[in-house]
N, C-alpha and C. Protein backbone atom coordinates (compact mmCIF):
# COMPACT_ATOMS: atom_id res chain seq x y z
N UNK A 1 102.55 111.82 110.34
CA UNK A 1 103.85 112.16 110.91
C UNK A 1 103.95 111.67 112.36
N UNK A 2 102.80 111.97 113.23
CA UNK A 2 102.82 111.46 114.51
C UNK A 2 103.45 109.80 114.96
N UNK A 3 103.09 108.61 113.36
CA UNK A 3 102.78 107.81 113.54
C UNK A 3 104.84 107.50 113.52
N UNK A 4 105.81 108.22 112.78
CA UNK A 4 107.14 108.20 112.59
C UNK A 4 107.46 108.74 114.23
N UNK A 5 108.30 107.86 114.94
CA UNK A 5 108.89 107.99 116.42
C UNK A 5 109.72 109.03 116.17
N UNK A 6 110.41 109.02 115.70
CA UNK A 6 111.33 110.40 115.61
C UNK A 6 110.75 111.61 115.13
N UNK A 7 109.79 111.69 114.40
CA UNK A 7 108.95 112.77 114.22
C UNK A 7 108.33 113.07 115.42
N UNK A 8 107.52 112.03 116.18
CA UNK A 8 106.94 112.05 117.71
C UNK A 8 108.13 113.30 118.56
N UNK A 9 108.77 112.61 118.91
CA UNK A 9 109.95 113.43 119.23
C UNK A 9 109.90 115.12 119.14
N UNK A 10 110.01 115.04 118.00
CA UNK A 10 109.69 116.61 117.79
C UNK A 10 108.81 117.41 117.86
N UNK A 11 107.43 116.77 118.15
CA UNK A 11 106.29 116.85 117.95
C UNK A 11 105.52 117.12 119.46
N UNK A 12 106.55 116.14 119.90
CA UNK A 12 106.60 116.20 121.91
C UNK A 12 107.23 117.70 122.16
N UNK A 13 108.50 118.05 121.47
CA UNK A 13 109.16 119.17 121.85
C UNK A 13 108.55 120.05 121.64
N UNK A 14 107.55 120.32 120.55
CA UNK A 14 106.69 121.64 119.97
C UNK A 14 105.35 121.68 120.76
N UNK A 15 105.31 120.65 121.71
CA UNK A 15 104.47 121.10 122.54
C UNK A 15 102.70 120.55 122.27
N UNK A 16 102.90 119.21 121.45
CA UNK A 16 101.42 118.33 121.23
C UNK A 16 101.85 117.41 121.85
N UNK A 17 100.23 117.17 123.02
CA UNK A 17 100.66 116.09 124.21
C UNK A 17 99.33 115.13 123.11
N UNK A 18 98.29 115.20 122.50
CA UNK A 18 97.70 114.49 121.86
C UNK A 18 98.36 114.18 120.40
N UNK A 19 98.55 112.72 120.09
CA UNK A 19 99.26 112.60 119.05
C UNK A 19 98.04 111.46 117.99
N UNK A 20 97.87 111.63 117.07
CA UNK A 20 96.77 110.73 116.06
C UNK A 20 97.45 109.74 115.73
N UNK A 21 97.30 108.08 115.32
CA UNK A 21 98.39 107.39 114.64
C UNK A 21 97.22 106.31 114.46
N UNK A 22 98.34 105.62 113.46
CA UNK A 22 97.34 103.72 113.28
C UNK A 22 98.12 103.02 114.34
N UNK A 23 97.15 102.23 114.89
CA UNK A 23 97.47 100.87 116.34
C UNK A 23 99.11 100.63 115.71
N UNK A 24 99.18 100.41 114.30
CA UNK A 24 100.52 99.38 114.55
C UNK A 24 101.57 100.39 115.05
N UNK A 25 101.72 102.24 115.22
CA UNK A 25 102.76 102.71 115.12
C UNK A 25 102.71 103.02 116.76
N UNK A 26 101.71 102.63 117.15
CA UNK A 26 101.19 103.19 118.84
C UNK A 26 102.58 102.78 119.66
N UNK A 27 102.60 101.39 119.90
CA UNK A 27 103.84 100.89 120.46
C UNK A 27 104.88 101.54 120.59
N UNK A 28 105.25 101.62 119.26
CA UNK A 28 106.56 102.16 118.64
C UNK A 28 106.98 103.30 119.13
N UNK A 29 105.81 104.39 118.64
CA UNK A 29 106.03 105.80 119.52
C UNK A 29 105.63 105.44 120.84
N UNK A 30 105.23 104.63 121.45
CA UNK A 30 105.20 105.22 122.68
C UNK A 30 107.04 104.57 123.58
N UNK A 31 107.30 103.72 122.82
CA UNK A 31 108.16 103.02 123.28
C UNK A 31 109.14 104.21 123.50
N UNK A 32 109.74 104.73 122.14
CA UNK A 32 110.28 106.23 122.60
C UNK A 32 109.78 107.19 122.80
N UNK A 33 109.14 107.60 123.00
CA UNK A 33 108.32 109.05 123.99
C UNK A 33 109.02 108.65 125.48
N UNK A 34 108.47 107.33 125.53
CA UNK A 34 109.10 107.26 127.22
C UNK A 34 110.58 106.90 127.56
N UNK A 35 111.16 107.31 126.92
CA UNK A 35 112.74 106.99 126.74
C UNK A 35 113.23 108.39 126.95
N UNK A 36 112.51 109.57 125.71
CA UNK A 36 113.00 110.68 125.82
C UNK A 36 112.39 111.92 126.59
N UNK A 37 113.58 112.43 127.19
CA UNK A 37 112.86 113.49 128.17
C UNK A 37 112.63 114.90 127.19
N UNK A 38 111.46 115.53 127.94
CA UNK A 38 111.57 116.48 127.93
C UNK A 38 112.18 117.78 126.79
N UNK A 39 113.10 117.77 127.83
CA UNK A 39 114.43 118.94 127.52
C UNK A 39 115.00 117.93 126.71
N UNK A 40 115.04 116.43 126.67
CA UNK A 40 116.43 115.83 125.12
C UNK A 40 115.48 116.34 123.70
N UNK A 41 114.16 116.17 124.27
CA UNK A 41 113.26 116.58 122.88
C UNK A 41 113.48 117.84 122.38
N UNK A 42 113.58 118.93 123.33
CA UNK A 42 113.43 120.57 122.46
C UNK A 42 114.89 120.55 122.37
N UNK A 43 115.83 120.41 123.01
CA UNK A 43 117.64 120.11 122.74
C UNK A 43 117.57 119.63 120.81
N UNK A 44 116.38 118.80 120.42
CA UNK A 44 116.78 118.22 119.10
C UNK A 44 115.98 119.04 118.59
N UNK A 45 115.15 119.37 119.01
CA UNK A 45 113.96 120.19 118.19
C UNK A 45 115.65 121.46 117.70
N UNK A 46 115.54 121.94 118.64
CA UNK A 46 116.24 123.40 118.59
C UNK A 46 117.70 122.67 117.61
N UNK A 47 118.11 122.01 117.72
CA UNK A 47 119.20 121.53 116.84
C UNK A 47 118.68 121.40 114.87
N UNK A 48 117.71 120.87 114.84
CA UNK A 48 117.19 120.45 113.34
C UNK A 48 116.41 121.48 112.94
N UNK A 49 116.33 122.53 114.08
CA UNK A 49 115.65 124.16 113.39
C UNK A 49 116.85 124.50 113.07
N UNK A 50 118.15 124.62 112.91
CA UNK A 50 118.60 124.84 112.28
C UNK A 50 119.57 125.00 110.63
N UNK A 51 118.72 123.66 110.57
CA UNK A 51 119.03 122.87 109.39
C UNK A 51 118.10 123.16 107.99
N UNK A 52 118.36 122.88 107.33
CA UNK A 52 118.07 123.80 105.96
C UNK A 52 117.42 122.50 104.76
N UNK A 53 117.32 121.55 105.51
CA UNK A 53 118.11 120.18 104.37
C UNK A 53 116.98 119.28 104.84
N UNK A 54 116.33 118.47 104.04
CA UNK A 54 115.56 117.83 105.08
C UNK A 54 115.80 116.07 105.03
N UNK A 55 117.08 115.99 104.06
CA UNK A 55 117.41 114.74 104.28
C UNK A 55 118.44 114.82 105.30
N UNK A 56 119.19 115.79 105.70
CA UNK A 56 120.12 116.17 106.99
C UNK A 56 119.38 116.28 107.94
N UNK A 57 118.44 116.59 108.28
CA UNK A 57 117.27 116.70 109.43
C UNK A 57 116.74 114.98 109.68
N UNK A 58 116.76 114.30 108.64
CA UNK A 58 116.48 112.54 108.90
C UNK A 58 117.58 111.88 109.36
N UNK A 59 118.37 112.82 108.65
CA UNK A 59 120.14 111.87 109.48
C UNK A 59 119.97 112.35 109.90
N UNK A 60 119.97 113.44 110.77
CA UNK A 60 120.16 113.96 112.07
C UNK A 60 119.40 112.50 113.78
N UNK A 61 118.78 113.00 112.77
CA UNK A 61 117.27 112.00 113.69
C UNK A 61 117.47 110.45 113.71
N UNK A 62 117.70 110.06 113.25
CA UNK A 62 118.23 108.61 112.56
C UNK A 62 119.38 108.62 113.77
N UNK A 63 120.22 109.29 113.59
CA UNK A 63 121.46 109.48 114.39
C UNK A 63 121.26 109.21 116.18
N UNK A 64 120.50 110.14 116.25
CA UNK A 64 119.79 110.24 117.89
C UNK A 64 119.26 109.29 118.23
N UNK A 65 118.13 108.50 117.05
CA UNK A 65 117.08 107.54 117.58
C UNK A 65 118.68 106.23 117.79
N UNK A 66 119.45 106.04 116.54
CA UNK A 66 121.04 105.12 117.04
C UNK A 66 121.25 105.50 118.28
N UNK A 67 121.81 106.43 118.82
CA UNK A 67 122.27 106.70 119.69
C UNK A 67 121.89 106.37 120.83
N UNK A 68 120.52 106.36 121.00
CA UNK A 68 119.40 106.05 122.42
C UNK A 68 119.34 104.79 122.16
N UNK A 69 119.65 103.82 121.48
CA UNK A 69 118.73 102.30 121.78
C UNK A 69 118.35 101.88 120.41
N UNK A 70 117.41 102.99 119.55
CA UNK A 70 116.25 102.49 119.10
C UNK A 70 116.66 102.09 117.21
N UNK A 71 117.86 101.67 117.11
CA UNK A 71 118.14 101.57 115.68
C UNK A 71 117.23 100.62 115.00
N UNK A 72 116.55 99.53 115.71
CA UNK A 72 115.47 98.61 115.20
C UNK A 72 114.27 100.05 114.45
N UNK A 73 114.31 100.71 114.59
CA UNK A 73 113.27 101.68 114.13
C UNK A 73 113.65 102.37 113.36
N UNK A 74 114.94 102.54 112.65
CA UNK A 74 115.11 103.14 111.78
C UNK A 74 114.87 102.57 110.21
N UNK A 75 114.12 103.19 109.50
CA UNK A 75 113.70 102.43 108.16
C UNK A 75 115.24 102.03 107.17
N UNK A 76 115.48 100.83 106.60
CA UNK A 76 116.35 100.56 106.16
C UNK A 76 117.00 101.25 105.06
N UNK A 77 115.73 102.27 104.43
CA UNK A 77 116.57 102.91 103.59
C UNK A 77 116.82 104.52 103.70
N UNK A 78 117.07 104.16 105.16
CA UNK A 78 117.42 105.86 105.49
C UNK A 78 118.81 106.30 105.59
């Protein structure tokens, strides 16, 4: 999960500063980790705890990672 950037994300918000991954996803997450602050992380965290759905929780996320820049990272069949 660490190795999915938008999972990173959330993963930053819940409060793991050590994250495990394979070299190829390193980049990737780190590219957004350093994009997103903080407080935008638990802002989404606290938004997709409310969600019930967990293909609405990928759009959700999908949505955000569009929103910031990073649509090259979204898997094509999301």
């Amino acid at each position: 999960i660490a190795g999915d950037p938008a999972a990173a994300v959330l993963l930053m918000a819940m409060g793991y500063d050590i994250l495990s991954m394979s070299a190829t996803s390193l980049p990737k997450v780190k590219w957004v980790l350093r994009n997103f602050s903080l407080h935008q992380a638990k802002d989404l965290l606290d938004e997709v705890m409310q969600m019930d759905n967990a293909l609405l929780i990928r759009s959700c996320l999908n949505y955000v990672l569009r929103e910031a820049g990073f649509e090259k990272l979204i898997p094509i069949d999301s």
